[in-house]
Protein backbone atom coordinates (compact mmCIF):
# COMPACT_ATOMS: atom_id res chain seq x y z
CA UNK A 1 89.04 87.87 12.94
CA UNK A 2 90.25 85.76 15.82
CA UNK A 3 87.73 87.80 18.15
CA UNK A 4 84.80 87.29 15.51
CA UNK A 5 85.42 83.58 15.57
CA UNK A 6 85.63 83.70 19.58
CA UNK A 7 82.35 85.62 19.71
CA UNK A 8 80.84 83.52 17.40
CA UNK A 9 81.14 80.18 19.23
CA UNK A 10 80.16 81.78 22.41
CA UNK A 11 77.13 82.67 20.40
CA UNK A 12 76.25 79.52 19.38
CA UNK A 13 76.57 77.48 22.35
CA UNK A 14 73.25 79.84 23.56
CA UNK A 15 71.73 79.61 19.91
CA UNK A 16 72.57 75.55 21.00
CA UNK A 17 70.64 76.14 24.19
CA UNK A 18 67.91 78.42 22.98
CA UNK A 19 66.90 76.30 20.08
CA UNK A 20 65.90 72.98 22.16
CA UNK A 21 66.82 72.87 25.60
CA UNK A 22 66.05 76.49 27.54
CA UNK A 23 64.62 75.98 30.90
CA UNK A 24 62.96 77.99 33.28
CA UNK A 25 61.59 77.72 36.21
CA UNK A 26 58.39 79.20 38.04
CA UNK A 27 57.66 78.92 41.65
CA UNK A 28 53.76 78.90 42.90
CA UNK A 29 52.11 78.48 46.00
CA UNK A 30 53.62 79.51 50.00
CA UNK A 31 55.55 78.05 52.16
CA UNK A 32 53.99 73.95 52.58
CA UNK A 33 51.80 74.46 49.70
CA UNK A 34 54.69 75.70 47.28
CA UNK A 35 55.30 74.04 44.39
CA UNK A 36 57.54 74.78 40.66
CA UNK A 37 56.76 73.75 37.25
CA UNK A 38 59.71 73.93 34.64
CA UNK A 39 58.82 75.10 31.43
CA UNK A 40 60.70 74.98 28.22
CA UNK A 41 60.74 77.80 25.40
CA UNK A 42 59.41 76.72 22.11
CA UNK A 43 60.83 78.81 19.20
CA UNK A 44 61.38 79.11 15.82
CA UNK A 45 57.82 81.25 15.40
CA UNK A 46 56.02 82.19 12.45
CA UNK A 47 56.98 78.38 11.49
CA UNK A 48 55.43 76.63 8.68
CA UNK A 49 52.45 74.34 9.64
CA UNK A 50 52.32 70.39 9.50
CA UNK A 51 50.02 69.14 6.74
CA UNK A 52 50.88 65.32 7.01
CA UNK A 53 49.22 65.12 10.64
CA UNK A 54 45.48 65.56 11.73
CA UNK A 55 44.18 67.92 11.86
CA UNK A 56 45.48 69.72 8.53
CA UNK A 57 47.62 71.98 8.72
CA UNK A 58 48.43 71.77 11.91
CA UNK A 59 51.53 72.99 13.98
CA UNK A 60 52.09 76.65 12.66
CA UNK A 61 52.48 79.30 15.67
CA UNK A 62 53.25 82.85 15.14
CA UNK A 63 55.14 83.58 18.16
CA UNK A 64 57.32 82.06 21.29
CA UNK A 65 55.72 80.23 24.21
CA UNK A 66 56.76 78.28 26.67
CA UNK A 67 55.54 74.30 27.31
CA UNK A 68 55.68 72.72 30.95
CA UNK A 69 58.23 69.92 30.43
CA UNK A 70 56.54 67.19 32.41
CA UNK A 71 52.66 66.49 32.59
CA UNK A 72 51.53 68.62 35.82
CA UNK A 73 52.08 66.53 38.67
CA UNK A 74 49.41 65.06 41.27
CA UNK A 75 51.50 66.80 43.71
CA UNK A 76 50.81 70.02 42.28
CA UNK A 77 46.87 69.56 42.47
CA UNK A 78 47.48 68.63 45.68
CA UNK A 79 49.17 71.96 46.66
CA UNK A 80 46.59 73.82 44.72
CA UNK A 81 43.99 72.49 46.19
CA UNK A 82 45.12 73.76 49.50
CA UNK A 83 46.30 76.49 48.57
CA UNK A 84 43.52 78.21 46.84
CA UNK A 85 40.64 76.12 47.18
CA UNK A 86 40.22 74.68 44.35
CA UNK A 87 38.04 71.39 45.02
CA UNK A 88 39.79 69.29 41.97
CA UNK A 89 39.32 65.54 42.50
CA UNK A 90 41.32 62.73 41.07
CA UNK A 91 41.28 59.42 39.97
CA UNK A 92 41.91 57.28 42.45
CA UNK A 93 45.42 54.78 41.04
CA UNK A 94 45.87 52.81 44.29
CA UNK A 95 45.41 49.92 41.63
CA UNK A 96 47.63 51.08 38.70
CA UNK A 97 50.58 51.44 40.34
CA UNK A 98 49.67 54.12 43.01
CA UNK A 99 49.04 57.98 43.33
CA UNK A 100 52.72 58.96 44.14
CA UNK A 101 53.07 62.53 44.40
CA UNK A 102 55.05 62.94 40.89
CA UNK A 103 52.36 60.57 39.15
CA UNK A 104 50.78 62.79 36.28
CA UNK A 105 47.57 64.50 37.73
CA UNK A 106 44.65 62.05 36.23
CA UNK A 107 40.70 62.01 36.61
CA UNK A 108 40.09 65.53 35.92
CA UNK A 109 37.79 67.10 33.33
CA UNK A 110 38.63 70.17 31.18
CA UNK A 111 37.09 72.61 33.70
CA UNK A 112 38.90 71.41 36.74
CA UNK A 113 42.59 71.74 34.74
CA UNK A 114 41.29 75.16 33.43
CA UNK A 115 40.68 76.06 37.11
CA UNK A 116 44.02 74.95 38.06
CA UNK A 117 45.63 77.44 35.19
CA UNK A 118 43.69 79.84 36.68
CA UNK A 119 45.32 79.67 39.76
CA UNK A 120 48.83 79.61 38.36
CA UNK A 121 48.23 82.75 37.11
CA UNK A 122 45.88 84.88 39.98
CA UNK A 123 48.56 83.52 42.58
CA UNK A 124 51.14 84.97 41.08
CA UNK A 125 49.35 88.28 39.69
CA UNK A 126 48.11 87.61 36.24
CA UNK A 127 44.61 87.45 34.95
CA UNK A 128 43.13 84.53 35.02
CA UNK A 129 42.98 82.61 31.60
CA UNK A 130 39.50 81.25 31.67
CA UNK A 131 35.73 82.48 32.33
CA UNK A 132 33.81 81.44 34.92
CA UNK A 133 31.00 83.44 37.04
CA UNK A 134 30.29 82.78 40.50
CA UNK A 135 28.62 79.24 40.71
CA UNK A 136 31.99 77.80 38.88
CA UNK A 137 30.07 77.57 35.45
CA UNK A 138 32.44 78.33 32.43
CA UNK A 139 31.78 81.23 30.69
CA UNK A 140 32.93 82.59 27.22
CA UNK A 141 34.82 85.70 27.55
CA UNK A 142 33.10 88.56 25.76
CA UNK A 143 33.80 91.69 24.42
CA UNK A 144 33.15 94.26 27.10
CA UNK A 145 35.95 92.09 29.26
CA UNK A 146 40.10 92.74 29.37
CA UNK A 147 41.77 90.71 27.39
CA UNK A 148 39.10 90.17 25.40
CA UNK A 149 40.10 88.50 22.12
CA UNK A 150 37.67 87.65 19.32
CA UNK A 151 39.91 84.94 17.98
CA UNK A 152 39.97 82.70 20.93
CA UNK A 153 36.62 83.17 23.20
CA UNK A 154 38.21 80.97 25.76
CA UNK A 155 41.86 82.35 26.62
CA UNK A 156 42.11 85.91 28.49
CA UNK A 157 44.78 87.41 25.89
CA UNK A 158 46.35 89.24 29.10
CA UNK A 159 47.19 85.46 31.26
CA UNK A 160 50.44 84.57 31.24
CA UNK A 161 49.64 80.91 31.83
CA UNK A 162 47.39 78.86 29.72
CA UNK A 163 46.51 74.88 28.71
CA UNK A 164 47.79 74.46 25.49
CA UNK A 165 45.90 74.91 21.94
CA UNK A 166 46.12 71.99 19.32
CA UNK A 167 49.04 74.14 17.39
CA UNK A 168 50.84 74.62 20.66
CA UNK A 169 50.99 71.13 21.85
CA UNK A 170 51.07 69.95 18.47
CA UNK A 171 54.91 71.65 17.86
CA UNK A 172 56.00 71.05 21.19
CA UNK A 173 55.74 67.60 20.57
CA UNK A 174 56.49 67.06 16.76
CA UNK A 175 58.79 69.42 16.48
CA UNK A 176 59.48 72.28 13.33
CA UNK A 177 62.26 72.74 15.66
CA UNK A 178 64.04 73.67 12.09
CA UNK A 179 61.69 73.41 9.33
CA UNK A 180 60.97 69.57 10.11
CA UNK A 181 58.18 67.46 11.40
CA UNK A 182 58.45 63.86 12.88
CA UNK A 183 55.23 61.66 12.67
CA UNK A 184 55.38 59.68 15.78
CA UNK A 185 56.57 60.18 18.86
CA UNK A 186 58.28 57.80 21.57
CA UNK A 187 56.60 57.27 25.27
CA UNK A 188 55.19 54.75 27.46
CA UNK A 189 51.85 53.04 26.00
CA UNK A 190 50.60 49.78 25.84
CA UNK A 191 51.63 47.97 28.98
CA UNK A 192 48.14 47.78 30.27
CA UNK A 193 45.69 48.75 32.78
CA UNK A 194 47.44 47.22 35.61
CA UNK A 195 50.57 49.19 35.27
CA UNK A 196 49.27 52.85 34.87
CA UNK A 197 51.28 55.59 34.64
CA UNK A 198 55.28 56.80 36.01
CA UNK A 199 56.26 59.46 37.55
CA UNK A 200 56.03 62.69 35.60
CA UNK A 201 59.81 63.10 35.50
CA UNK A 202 60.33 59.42 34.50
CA UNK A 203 57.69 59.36 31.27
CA UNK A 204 60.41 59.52 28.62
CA UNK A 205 60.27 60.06 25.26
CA UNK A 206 62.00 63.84 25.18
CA UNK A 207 60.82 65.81 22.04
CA UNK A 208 63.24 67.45 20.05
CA UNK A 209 62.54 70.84 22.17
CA UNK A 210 62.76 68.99 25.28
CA UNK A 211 59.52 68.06 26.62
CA UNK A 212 59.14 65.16 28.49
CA UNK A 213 56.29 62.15 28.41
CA UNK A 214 54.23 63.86 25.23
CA UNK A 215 53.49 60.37 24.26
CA UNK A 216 52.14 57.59 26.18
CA UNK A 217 51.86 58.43 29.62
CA UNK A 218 48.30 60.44 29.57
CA UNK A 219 46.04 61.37 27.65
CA UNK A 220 46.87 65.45 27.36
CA UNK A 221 43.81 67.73 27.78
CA UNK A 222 43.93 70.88 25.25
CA UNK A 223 42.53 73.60 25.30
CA UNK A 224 41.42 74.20 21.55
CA UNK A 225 37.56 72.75 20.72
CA UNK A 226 37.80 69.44 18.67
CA UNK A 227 36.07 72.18 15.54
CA UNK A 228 38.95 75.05 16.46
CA UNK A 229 36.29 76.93 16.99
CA UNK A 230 36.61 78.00 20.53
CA UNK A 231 33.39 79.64 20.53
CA UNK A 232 30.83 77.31 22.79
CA UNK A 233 31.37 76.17 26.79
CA UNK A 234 30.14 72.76 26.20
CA UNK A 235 32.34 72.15 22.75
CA UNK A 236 34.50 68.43 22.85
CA UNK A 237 38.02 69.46 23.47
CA UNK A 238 41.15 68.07 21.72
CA UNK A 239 43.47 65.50 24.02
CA UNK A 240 46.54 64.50 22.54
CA UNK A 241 49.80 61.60 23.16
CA UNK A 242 47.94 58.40 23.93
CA UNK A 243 48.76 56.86 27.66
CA UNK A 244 50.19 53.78 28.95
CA UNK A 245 47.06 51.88 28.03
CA UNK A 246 47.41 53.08 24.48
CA UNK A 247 48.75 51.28 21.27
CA UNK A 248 51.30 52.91 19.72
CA UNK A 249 49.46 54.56 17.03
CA UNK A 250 47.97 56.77 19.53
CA UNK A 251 51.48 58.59 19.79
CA UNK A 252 51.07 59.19 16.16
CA UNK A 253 50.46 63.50 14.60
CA UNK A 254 47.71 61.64 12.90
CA UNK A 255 45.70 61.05 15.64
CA UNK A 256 43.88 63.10 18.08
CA UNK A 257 40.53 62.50 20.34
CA UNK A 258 37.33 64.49 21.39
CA UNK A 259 36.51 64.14 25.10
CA UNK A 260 33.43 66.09 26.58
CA UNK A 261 35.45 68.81 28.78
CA UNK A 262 32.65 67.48 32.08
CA UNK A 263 34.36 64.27 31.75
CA UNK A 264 36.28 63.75 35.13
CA UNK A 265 36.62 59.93 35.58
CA UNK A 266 39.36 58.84 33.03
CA UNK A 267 42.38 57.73 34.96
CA UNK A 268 44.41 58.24 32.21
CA UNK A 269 43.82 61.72 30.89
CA UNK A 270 45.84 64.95 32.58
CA UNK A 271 47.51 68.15 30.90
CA UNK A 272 50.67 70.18 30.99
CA UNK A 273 50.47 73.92 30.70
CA UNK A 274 51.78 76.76 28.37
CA UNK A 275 52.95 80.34 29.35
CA UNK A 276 54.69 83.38 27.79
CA UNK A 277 58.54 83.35 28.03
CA UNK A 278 60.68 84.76 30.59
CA UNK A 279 62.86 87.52 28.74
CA UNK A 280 66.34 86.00 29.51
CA UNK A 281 64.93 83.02 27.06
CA UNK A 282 63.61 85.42 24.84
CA UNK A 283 67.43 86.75 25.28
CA UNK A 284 68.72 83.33 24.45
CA UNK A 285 66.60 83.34 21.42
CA UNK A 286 67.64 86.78 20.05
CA UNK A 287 71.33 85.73 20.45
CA UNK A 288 70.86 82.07 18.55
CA UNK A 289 69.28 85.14 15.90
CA UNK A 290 72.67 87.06 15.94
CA UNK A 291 74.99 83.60 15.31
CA UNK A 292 73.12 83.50 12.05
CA UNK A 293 73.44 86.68 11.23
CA UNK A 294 76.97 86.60 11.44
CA UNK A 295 77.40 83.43 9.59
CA UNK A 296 75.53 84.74 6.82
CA UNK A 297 77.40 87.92 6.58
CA UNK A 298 80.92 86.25 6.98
């Protein structure tokens, strides 16, 4: 019995981990241009949806992802940009408190983050997550394409790294961590234009799985149309989490915006990005799985 008990609590210290704080890291970019992103694994899938927030339900995901922990960086465009090309401009802060390199990335439509995705994945040998032919137009991904999937015309089902849908973001931040849902969230908003936004890695306001500046830094670019319908390129997209120039009611589940994804110039609207899980947290997860096993057998 004494080694069951000894097992057990080695178990749940990663069940501990697994559940709200597992970390990984992924590297992108060479050499100058190199740059990491740390992502944390949201759980629990198969969960039951929200039906207090907007839009209802809202919340329910039927597997594990991972969720970048900060906002992508302006840093990181930066590096992209070099790095592959990409052409993304950005607002210009200089007057709301600067464009340090770890201020969220802001001033960029729908397209341009997509692009960025897109790069995460090519770069490090995935398929790209979103359409676009030659002249940089967005395109819908049809049926004669890999990864084709009829659900979702706009994510390749075969990229590893993606922006966020509605249900995705909409856990991350609120939670279902264990059959619960909060209705607000805590961040930085309404301090005014003059202040703009912190650093990334300074936003506050960690969510119950660990994500950092969900509310109130930027506005949060999704990927899912504003109908869920995912079927048109020129569709208003979903942005979540209010900024710093919000009232706090924009940090609320009950609240969500439509932006037209050509939009470019609002300084305080960025993203963070979603991927599939490295196995060793899928590991972590399957072991939290075995300490209740054993609890419920004992």
């Amino acid at each position: 019995m004494r080694k069951l008990q000894s097992l057990t609590i080695v178990f749940a210290t990663l069940a501990t981990m697994s559940s709200a704080q597992t970390i990984t890291t992924r590297t992108f970019g060479l050499e100058a241009n190199a740059f990491s992103i740390d992502f944390v694994t949201i759980g629990n899938p198969n969960n039951p949806a929200d039906t207090t927030g907007t839009p209802i339900p809202a919340g329910s995901v039927s597997y594990t992802y991972n969720l970048s922990k900060y906002e992508i960086s302006r840093e990181m465009i930066d590096k992209a940009n070099t790095g592959g090309g990409l052409g993304i401009t950005l607002a210009d802060l200089s007057t709301m408190g600067g464009n340090g390199t770890l201020r969220p990335a802001s001033g960029l439509s729908w397209y341009e983050a997509a692009k960025f995705v897109n790069y995460l994945n090519v770069s490090s040998g995935s398929n790209a997550a979103y359409k676009f032919d030659s002249n940089g137009n967005f395109q819908l991904w049809s049926v004669t394409d890999l990864g084709y999937d009829s659900n979702n015309l706009y994510r390749n089902s075969l990229a590893t790294f993606w922006l966020p849908s509605t249900d995705e973001w909409y856990k991350g931040a609120y939670s279902s961590l264990s059959g619960a849902w909060s209705n607000s969230l805590s961040g930085r908003y309404g301090l005014g234009i003059s202040s703009g936004p912190v650093d990334t890695t300074d936003a506050g306001g960690q969510t119950a799985w660990g994500t950092i500046g969900q509310g109130g830094n930027v506005w949060e670019w999704l990927e899912t149309a504003n109908d869920g319908s995912n079927n048109s390129t020129t569709e208003m997209r979903d942005q979540r989490g209010g900024s710093w120039f919000s009232q706090a009611n924009a940090l609320n589940s009950s609240v969500r915006v439509e932006q037209n994804p050509f939009v470019e110039n609002e300084y305080n609207t960025g993203f963070r990005v979603a991927s599939v899980p490295e196995p060793s947290s899928l590991s972590l997860l399957a072991l939290g799985g075995v300490v209740v096993a054993l609890r419920r057998r004992r």
